[in-house]
C-alpha atoms as a PDB file:
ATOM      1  CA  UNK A   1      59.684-125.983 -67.579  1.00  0.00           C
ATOM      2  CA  UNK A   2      55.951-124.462 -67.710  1.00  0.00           C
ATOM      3  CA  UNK A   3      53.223-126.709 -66.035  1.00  0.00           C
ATOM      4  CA  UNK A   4      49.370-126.159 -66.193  1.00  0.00           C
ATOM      5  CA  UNK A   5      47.186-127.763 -63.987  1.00  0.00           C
ATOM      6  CA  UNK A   6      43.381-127.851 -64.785  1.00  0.00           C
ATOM      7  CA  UNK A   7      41.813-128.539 -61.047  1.00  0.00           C
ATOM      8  CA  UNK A   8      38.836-127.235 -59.683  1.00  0.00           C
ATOM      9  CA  UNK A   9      39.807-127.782 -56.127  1.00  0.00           C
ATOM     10  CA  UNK A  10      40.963-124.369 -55.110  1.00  0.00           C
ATOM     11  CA  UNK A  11      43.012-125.977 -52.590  1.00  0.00           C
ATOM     12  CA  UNK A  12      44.391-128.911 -54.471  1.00  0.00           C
ATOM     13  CA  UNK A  13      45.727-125.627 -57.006  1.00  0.00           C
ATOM     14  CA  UNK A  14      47.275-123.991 -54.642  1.00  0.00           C
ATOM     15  CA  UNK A  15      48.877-127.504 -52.978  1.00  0.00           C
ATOM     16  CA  UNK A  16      50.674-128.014 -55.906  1.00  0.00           C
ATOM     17  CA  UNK A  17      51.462-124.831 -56.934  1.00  0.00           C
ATOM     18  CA  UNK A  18      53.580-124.559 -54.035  1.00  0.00           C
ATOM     19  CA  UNK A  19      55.086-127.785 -54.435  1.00  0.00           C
ATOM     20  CA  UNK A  20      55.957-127.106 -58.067  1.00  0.00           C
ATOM     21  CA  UNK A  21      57.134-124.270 -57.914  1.00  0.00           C
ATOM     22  CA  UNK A  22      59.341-125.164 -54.449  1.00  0.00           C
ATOM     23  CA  UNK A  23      61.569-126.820 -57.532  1.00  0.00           C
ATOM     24  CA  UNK A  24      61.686-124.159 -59.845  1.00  0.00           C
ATOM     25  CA  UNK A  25      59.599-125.029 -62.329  1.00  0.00           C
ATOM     26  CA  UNK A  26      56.870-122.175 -63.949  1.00  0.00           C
ATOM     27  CA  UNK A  27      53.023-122.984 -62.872  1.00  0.00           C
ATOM     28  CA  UNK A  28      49.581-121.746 -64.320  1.00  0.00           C
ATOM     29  CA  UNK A  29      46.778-123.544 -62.641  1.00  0.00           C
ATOM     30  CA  UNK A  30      43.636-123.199 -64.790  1.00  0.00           C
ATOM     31  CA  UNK A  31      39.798-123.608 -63.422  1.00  0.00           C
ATOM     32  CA  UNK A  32      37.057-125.248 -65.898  1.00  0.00           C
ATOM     33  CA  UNK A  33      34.711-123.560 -67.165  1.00  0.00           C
ATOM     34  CA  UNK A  34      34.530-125.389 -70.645  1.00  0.00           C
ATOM     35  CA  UNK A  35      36.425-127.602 -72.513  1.00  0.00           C
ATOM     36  CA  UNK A  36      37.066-124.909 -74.927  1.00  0.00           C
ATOM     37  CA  UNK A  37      37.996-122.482 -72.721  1.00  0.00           C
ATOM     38  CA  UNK A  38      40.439-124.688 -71.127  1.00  0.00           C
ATOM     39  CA  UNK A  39      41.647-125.477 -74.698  1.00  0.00           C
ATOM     40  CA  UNK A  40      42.165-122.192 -75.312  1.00  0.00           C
ATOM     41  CA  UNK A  41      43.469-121.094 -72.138  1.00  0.00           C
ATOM     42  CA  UNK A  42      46.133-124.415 -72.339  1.00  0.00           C
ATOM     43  CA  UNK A  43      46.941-123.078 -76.004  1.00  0.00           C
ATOM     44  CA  UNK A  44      48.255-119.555 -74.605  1.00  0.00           C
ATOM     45  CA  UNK A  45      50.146-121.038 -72.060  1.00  0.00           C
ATOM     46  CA  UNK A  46      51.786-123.686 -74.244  1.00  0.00           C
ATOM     47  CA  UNK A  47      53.258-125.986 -71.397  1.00  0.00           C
ATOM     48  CA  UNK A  48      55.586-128.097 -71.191  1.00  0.00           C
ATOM     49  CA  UNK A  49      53.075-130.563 -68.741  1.00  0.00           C
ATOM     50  CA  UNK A  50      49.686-130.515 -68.548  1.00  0.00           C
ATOM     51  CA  UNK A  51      48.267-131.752 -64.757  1.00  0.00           C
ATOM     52  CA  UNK A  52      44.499-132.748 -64.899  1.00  0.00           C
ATOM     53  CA  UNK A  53      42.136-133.508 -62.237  1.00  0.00           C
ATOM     54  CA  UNK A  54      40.244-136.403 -62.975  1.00  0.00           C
ATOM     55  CA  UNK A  55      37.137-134.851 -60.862  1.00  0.00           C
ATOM     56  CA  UNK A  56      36.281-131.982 -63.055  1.00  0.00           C
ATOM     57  CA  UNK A  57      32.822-131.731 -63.205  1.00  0.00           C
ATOM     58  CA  UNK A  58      32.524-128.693 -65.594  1.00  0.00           C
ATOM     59  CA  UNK A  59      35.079-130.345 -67.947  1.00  0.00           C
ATOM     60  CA  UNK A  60      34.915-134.216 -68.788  1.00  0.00           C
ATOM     61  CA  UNK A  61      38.209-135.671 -67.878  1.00  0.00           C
ATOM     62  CA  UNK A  62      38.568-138.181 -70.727  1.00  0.00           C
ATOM     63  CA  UNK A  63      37.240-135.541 -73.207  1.00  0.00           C
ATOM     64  CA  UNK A  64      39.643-133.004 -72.395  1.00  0.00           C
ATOM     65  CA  UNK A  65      42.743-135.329 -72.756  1.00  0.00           C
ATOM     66  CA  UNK A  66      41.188-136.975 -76.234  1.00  0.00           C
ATOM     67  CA  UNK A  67      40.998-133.028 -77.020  1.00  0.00           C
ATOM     68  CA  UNK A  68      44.319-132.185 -75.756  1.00  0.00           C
ATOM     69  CA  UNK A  69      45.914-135.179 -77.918  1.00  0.00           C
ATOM     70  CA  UNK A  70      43.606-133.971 -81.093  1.00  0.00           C
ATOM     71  CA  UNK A  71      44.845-130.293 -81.297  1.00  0.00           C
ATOM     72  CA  UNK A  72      47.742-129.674 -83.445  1.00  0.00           C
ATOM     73  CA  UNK A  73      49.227-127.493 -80.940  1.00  0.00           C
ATOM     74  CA  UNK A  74      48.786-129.122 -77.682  1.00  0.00           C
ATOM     75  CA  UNK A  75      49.184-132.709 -78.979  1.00  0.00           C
ATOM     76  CA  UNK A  76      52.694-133.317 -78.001  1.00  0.00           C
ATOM     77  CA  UNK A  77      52.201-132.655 -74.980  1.00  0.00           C
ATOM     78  CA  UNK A  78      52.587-134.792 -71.793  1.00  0.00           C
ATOM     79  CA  UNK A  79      49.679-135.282 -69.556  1.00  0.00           C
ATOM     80  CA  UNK A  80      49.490-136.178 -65.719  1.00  0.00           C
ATOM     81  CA  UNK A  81      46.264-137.572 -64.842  1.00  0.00           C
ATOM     82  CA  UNK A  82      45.650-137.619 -60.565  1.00  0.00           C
ATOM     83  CA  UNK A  83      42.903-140.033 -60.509  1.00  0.00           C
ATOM     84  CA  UNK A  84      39.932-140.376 -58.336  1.00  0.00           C
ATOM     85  CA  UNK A  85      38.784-143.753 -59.152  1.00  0.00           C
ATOM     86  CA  UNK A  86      41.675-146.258 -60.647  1.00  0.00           C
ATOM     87  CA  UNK A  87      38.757-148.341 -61.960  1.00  0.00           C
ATOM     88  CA  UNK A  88      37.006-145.925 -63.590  1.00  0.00           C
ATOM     89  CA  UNK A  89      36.099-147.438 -67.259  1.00  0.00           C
ATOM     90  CA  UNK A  90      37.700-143.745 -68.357  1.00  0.00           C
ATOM     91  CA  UNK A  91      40.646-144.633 -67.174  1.00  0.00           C
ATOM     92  CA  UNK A  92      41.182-147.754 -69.412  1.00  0.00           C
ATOM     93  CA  UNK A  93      40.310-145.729 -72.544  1.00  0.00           C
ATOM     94  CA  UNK A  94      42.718-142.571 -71.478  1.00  0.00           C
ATOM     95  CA  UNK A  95      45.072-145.328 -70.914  1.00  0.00           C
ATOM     96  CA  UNK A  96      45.186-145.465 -74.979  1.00  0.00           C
ATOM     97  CA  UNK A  97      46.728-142.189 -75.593  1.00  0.00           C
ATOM     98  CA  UNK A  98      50.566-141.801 -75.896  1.00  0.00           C
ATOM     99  CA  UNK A  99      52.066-139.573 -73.064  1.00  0.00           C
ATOM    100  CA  UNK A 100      49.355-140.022 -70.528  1.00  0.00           C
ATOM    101  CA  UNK A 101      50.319-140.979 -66.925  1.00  0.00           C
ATOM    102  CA  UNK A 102      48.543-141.366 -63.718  1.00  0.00           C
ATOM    103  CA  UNK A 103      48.624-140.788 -60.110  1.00  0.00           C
ATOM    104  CA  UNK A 104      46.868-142.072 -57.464  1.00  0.00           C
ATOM    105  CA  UNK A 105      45.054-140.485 -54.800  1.00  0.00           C
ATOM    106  CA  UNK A 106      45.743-139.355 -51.901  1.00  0.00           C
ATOM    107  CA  UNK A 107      47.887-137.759 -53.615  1.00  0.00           C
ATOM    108  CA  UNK A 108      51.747-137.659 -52.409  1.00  0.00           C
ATOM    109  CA  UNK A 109      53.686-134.775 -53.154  1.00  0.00           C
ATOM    110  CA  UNK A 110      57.110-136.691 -53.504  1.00  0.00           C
ATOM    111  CA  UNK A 111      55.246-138.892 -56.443  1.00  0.00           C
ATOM    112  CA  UNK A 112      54.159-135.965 -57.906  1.00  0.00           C
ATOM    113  CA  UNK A 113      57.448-134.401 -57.838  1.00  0.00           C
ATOM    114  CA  UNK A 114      59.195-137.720 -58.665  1.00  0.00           C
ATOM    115  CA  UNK A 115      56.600-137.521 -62.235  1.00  0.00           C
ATOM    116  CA  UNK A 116      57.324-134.412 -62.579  1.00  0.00           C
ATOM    117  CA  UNK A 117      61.170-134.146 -62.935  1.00  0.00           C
ATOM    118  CA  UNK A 118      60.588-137.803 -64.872  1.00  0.00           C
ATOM    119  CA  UNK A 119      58.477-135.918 -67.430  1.00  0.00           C
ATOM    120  CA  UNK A 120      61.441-132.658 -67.440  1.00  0.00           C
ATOM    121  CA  UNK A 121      63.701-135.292 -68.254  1.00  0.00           C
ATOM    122  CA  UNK A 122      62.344-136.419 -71.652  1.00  0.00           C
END
């Protein structure tokens, strides 16, 4: 199973990477630069599971999963949302799209995991 994650937190990349991978499953993790280029990027690496951060500052959150769910290629694809404000009024409109989930922050690495193999399962 391929997973991208699209984080800008060096070290919230490299956290999961090593978690992920720890279970065997392929990892890409992507920086924003722009929406496109994350489009593009998430096109060549055609994963299985696409991670987002919800703090991306160089790449609106809620516009990059509306474009994720719009392109013909990337569409079926599930997305894991780690959230940095449940009450954000983003949220509630991500909430919308089919095959979006969220986790919380802090983030725990066993509820990551447990989304994870929930996600290889289907």
């Amino acid at each position: 199973m391929k997973i991208a994650l699209v984080a800008e937190n060096g070290f919230m990349r490299t956290s999961i990477q090593v978690n992920i991978q720890s279970e065997g499953y392929e990892f890409t993790g992507l920086e924003p630069y722009t929406l496109y280029d994350v489009l593009a990027r998430l096109r060549d690496v055609h994963p299985h599971l696409v991670i987002l951060d919800q703090d991306i500052p160089r790449c609106n959150c809620e516009t990059l999963v509306r474009s994720i769910r719009e392109d013909p290629v990337l569409a079926p694809t599930p997305i894991l949302v780690i959230l940095e404000q449940a009450e954000d009024p983003s949220v509630s409109r991500m909430r919308r799209w089919r095959r979006v989930a969220f986790l919380p922050r802090p983030l725990q690495v066993e509820a990551l995991l447990e989304a994870v193999q929930h996600h290889n399962s289907n």
